[in-house]
PDB file of N, CA and C in Angstrom:
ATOM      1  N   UNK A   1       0.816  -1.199   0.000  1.00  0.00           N
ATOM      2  CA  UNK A   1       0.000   0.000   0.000  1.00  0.00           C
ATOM      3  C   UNK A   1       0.857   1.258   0.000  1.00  0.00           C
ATOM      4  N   UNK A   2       1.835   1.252   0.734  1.00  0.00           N
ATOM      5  CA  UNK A   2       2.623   2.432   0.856  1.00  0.00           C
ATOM      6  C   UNK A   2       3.273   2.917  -0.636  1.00  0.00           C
ATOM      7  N   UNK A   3       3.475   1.700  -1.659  1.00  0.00           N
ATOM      8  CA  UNK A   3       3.939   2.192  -2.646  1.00  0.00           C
ATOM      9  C   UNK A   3       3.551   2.587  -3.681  1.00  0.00           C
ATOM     10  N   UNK A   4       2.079   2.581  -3.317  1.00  0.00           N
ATOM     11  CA  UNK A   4       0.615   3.035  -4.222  1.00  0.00           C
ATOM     12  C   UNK A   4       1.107   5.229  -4.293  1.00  0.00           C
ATOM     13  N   UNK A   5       0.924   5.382  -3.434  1.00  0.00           N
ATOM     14  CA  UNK A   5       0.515   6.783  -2.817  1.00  0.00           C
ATOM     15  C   UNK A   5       1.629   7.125  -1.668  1.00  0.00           C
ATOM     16  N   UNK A   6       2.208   6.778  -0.551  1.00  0.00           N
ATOM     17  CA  UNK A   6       2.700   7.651   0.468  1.00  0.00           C
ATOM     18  C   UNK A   6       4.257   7.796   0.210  1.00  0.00           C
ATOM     19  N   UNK A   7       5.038   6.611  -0.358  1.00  0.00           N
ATOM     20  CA  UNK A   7       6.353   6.647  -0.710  1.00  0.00           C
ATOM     21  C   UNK A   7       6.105   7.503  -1.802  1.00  0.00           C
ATOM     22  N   UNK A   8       5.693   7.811  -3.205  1.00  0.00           N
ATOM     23  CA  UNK A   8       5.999   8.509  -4.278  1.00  0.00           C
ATOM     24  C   UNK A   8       5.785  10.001  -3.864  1.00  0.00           C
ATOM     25  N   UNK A   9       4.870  10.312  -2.695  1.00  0.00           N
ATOM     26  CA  UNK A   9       4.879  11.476  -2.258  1.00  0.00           C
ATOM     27  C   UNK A   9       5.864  12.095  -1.265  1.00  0.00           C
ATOM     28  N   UNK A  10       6.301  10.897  -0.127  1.00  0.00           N
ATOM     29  CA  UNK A  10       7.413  11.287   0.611  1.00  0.00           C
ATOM     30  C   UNK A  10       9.223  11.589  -0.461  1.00  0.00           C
ATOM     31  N   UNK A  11       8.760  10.879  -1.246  1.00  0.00           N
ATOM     32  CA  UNK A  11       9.990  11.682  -2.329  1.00  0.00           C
ATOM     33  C   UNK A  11       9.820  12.454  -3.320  1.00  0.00           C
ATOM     34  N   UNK A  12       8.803  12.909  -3.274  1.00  0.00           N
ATOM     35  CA  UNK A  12       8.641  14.315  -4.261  1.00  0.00           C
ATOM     36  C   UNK A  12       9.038  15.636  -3.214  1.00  0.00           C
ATOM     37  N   UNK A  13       8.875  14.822  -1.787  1.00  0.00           N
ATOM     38  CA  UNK A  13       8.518  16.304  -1.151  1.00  0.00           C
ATOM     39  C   UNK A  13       9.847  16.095  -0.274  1.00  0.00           C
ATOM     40  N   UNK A  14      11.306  16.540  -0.342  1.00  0.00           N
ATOM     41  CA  UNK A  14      12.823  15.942  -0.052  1.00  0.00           C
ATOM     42  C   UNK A  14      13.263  16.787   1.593  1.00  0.00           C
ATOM     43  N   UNK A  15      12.620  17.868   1.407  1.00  0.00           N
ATOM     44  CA  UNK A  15      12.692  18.947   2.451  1.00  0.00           C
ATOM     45  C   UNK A  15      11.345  18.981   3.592  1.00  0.00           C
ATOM     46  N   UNK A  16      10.672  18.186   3.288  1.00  0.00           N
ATOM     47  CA  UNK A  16       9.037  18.098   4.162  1.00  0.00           C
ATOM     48  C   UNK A  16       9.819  17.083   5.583  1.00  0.00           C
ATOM     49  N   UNK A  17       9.252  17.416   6.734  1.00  0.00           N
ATOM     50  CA  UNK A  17       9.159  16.937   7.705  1.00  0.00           C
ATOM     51  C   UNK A  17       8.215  15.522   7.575  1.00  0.00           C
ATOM     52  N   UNK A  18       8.823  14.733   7.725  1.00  0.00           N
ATOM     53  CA  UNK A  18       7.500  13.115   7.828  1.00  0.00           C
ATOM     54  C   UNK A  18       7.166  12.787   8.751  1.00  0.00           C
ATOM     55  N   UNK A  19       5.718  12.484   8.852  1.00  0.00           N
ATOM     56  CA  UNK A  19       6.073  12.373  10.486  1.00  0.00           C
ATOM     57  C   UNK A  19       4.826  11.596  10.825  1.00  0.00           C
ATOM     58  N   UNK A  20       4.574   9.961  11.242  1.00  0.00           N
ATOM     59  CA  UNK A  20       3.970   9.113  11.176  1.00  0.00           C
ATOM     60  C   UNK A  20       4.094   8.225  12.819  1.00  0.00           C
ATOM     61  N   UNK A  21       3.130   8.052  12.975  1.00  0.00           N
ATOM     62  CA  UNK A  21       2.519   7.749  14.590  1.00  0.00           C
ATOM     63  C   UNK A  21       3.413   6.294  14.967  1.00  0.00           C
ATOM     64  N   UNK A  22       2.555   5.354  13.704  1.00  0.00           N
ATOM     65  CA  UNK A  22       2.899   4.260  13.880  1.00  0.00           C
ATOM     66  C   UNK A  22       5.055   3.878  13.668  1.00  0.00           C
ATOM     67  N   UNK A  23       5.098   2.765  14.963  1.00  0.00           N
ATOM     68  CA  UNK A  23       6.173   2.100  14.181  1.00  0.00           C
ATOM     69  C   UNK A  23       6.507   1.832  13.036  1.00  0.00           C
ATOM     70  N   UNK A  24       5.256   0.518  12.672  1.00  0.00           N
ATOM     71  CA  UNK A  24       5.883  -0.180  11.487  1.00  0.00           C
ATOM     72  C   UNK A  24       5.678   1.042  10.080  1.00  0.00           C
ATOM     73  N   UNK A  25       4.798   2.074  10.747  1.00  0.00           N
ATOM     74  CA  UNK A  25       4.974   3.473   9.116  1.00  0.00           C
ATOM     75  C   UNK A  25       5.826   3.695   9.698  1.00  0.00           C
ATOM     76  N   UNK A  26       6.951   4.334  10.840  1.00  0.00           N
ATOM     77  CA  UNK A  26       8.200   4.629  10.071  1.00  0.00           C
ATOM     78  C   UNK A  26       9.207   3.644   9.681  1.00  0.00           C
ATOM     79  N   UNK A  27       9.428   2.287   9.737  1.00  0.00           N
ATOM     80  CA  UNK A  27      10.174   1.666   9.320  1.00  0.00           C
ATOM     81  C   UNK A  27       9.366   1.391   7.936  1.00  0.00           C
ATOM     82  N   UNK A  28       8.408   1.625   7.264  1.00  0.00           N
ATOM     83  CA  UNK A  28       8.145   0.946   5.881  1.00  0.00           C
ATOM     84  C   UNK A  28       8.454   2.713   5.277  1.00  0.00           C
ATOM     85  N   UNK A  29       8.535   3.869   5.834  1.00  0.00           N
ATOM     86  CA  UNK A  29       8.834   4.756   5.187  1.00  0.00           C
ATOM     87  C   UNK A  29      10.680   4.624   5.368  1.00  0.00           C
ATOM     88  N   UNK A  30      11.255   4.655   5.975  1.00  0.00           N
ATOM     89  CA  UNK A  30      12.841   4.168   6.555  1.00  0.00           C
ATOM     90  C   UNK A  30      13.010   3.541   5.346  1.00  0.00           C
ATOM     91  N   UNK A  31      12.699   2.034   4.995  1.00  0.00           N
ATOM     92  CA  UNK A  31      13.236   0.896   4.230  1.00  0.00           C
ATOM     93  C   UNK A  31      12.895   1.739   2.474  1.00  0.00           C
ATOM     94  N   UNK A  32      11.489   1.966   3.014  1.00  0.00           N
ATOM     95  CA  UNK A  32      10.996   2.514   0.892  1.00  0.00           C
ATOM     96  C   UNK A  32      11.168   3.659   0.533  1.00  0.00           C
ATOM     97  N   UNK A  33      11.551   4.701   1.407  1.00  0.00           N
ATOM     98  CA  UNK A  33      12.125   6.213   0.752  1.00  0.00           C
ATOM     99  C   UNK A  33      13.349   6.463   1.335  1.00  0.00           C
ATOM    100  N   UNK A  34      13.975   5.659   1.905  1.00  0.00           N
ATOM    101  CA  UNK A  34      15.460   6.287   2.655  1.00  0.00           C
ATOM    102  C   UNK A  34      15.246   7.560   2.958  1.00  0.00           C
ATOM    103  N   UNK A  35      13.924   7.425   4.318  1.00  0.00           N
ATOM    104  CA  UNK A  35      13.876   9.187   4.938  1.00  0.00           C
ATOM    105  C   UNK A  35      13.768   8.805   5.832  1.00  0.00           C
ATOM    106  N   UNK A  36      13.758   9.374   7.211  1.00  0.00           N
ATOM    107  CA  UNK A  36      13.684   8.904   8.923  1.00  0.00           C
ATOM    108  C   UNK A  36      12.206   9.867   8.907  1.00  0.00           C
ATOM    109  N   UNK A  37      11.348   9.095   9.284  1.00  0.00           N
ATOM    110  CA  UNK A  37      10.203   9.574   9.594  1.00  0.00           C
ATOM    111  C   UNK A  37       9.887   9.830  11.345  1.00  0.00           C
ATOM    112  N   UNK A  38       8.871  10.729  11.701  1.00  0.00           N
ATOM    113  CA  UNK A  38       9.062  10.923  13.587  1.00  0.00           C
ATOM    114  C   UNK A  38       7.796  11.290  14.078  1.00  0.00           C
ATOM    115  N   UNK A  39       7.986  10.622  14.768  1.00  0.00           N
ATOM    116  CA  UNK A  39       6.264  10.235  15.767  1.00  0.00           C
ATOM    117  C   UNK A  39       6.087  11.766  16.158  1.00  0.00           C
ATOM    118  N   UNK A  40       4.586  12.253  15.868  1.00  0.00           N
ATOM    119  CA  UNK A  40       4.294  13.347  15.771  1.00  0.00           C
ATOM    120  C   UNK A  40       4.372  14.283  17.881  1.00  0.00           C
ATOM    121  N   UNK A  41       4.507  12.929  18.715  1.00  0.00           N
ATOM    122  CA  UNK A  41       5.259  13.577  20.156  1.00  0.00           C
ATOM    123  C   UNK A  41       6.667  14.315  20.090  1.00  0.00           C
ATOM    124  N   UNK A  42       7.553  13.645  19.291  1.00  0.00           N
ATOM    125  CA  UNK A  42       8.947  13.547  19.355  1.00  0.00           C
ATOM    126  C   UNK A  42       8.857  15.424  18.198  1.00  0.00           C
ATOM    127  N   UNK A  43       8.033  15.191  17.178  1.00  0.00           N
ATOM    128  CA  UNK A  43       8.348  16.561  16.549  1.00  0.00           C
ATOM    129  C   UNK A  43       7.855  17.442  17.697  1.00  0.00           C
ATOM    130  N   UNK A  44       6.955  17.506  18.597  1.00  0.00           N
ATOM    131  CA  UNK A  44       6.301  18.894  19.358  1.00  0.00           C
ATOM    132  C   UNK A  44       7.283  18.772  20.077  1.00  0.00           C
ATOM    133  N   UNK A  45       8.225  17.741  20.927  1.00  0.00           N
ATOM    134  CA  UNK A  45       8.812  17.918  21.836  1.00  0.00           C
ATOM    135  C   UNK A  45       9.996  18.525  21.062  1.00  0.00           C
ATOM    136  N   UNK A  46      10.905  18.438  20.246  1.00  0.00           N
ATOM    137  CA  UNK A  46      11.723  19.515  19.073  1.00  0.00           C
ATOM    138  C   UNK A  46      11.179  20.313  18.927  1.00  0.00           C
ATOM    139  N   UNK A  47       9.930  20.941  18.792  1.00  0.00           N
ATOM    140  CA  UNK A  47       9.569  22.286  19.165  1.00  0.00           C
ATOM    141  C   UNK A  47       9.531  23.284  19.721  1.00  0.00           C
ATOM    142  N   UNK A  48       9.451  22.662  20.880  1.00  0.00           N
ATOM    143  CA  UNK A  48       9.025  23.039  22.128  1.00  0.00           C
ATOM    144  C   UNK A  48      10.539  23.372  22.787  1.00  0.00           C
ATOM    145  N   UNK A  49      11.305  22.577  22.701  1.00  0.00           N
ATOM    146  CA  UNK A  49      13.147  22.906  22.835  1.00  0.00           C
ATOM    147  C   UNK A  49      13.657  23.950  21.843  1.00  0.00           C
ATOM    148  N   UNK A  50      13.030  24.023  20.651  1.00  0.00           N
ATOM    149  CA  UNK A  50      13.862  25.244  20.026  1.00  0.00           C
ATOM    150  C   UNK A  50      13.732  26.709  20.555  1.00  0.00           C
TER     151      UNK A  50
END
């Protein structure tokens, strides 16, 4: 499914923040776009520190 729609978009978009709840979405985004994707806690808490 991911390679229908969410991988062809996570590499159009090279500079976009990814950022996906589940584990196994960031390891199937990890393995199929070579991007580190981040649980949407972990981005507010990088927020919140800058």
């Amino acid at each position: 499914m991911a390679e229908l729609s969410l991988l062809p978009s996570v590499g159009q978009q090279p500079d976009a923040i990814v950022v996906a709840d589940g584990t196994s979405c960031r390891h199937q985004i990890r393995d199929g776009a070579q991007r580190e994707a981040v649980h949407v806690a972990v981005l507010l808490a990088r927020q919140l520190q800058a």
